[in-house]
N, C-alpha and C. Protein backbone atom coordinates (compact mmCIF):
# COMPACT_ATOMS: atom_id res chain seq x y z
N UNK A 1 0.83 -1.21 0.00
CA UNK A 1 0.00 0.00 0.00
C UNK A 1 0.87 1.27 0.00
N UNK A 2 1.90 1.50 0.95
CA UNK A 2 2.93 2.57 1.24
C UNK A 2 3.43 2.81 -0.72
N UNK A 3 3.68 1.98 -1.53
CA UNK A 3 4.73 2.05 -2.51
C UNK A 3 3.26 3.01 -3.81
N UNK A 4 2.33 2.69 -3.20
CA UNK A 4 1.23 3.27 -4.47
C UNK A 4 1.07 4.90 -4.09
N UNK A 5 0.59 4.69 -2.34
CA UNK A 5 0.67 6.13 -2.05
C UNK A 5 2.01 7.20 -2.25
N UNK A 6 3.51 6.66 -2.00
CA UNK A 6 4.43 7.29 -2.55
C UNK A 6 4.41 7.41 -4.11
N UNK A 7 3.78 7.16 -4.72
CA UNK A 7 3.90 6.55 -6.52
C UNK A 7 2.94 8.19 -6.57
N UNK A 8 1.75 7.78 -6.05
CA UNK A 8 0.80 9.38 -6.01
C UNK A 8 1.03 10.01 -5.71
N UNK A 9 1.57 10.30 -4.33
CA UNK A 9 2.62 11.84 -3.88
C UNK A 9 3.29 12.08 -4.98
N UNK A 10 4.36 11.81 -5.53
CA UNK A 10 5.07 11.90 -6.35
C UNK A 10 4.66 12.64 -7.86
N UNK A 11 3.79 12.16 -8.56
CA UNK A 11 3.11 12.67 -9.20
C UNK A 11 2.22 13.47 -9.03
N UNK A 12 1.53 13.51 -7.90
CA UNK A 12 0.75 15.30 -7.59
C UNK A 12 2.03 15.67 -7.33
N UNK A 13 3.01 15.84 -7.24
CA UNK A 13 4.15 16.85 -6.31
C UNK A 13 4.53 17.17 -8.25
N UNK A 14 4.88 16.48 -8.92
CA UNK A 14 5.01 17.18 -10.13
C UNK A 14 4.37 18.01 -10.61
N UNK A 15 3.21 17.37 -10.76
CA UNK A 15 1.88 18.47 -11.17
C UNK A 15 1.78 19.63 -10.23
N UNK A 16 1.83 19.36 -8.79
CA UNK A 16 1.63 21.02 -8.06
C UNK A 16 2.99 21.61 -8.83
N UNK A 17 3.92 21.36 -9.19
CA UNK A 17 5.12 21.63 -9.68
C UNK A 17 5.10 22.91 -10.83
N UNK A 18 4.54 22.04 -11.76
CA UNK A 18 4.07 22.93 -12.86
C UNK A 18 3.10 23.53 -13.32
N UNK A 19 2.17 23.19 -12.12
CA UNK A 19 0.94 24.17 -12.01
C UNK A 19 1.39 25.36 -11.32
N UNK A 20 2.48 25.31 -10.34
CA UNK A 20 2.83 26.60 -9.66
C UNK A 20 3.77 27.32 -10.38
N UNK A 21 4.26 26.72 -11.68
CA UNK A 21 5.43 27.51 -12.57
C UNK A 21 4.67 28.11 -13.46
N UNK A 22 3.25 27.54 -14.06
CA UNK A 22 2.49 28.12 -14.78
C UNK A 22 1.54 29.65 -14.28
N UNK A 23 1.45 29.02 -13.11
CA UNK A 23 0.78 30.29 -12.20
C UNK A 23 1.64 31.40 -12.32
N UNK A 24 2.58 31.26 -11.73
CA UNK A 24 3.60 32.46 -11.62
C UNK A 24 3.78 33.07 -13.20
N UNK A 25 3.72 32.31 -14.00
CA UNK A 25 4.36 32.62 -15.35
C UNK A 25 3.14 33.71 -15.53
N UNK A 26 2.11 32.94 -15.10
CA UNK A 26 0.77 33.82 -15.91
C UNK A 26 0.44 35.06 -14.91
N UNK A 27 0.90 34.76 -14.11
CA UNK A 27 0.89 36.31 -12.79
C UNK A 27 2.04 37.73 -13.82
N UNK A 28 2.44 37.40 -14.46
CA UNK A 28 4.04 38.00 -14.72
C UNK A 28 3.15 39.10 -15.72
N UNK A 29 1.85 38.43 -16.59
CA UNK A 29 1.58 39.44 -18.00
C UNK A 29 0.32 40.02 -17.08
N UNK A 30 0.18 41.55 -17.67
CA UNK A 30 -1.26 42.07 -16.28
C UNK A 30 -2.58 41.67 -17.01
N UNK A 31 -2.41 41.33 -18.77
CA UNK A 31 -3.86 40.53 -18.70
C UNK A 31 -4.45 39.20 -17.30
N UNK A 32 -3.41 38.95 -17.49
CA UNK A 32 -3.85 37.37 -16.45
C UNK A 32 -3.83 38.25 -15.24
N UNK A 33 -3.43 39.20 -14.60
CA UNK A 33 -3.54 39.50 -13.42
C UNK A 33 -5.22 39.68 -13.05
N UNK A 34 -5.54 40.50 -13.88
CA UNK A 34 -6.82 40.84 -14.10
C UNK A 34 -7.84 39.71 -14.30
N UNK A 35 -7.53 38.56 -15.36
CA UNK A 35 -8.19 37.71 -14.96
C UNK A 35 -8.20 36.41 -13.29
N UNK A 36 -7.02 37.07 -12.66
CA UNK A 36 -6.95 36.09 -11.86
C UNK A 36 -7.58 36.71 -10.80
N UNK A 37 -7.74 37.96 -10.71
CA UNK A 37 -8.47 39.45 -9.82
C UNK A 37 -9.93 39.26 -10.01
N UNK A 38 -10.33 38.62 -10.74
CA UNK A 38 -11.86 38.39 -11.44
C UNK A 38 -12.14 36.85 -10.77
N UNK A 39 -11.36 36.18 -10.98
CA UNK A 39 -11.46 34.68 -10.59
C UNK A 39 -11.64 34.70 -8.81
N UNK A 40 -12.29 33.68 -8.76
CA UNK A 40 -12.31 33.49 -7.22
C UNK A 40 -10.68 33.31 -6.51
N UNK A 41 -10.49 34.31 -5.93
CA UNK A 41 -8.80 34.23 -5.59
C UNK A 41 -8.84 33.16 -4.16
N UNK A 42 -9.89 32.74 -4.00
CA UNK A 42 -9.80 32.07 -2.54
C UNK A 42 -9.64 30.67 -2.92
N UNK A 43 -10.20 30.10 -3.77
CA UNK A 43 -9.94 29.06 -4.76
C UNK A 43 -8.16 28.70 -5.06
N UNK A 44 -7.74 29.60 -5.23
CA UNK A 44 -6.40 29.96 -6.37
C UNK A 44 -5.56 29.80 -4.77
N UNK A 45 -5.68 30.91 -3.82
CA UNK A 45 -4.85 30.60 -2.62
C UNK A 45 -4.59 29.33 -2.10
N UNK A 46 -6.00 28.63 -1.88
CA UNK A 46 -6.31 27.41 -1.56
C UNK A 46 -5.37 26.26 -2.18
N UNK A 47 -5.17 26.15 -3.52
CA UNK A 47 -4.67 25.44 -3.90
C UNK A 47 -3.35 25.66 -4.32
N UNK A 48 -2.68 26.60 -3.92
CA UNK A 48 -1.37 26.96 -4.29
C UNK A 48 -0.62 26.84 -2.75
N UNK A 49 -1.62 27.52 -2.16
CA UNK A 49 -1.30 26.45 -0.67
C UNK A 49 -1.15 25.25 -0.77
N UNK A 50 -2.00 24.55 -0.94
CA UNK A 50 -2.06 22.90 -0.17
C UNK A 50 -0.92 22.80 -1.70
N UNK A 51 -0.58 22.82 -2.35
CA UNK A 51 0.74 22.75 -3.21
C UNK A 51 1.75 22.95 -2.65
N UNK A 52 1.87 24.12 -2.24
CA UNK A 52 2.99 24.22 -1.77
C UNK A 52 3.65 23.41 -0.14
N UNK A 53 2.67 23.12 0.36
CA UNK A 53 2.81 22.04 1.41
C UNK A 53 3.08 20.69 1.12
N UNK A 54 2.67 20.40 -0.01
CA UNK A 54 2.39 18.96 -0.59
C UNK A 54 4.04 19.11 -1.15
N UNK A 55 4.62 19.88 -1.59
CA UNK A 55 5.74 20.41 -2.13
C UNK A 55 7.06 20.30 -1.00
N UNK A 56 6.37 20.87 0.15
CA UNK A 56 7.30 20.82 1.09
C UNK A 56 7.80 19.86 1.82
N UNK A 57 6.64 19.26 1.76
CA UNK A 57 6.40 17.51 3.06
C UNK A 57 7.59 16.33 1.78
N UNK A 58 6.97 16.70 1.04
CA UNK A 58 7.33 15.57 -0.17
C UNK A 58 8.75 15.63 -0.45
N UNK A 59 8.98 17.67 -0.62
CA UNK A 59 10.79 17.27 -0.78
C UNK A 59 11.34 17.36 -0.22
């Protein structure tokens, strides 16, 4: 059981990976700022949080 759940950490830890390189990338142009200012930002915190924890524990 331990070797599947490390198999899944692993792969969400990539994906929070490049979901948080994409974020930032798209924070950088002020169209996307604006759309991310429009977007539910509590949503967006939420999960850039538990990323970045999932990020931390994992590496």
């Amino acid at each position: 059981m331990m070797p599947s759940i490390m198999r899944f950490l692993q792969r969400f830890q990539s994906l929070a990976k490049t979901g948080l390189l994409l974020y930032s990338t798209l924070l950088k142009s002020n169209k996307t700022l604006n759309v991310v200012s429009l977007t539910s930002s509590s949503s967006l915190d939420t999960l850039t949080r538990s990323s970045l924890v999932v990020i931390l524990l994992t590496g």
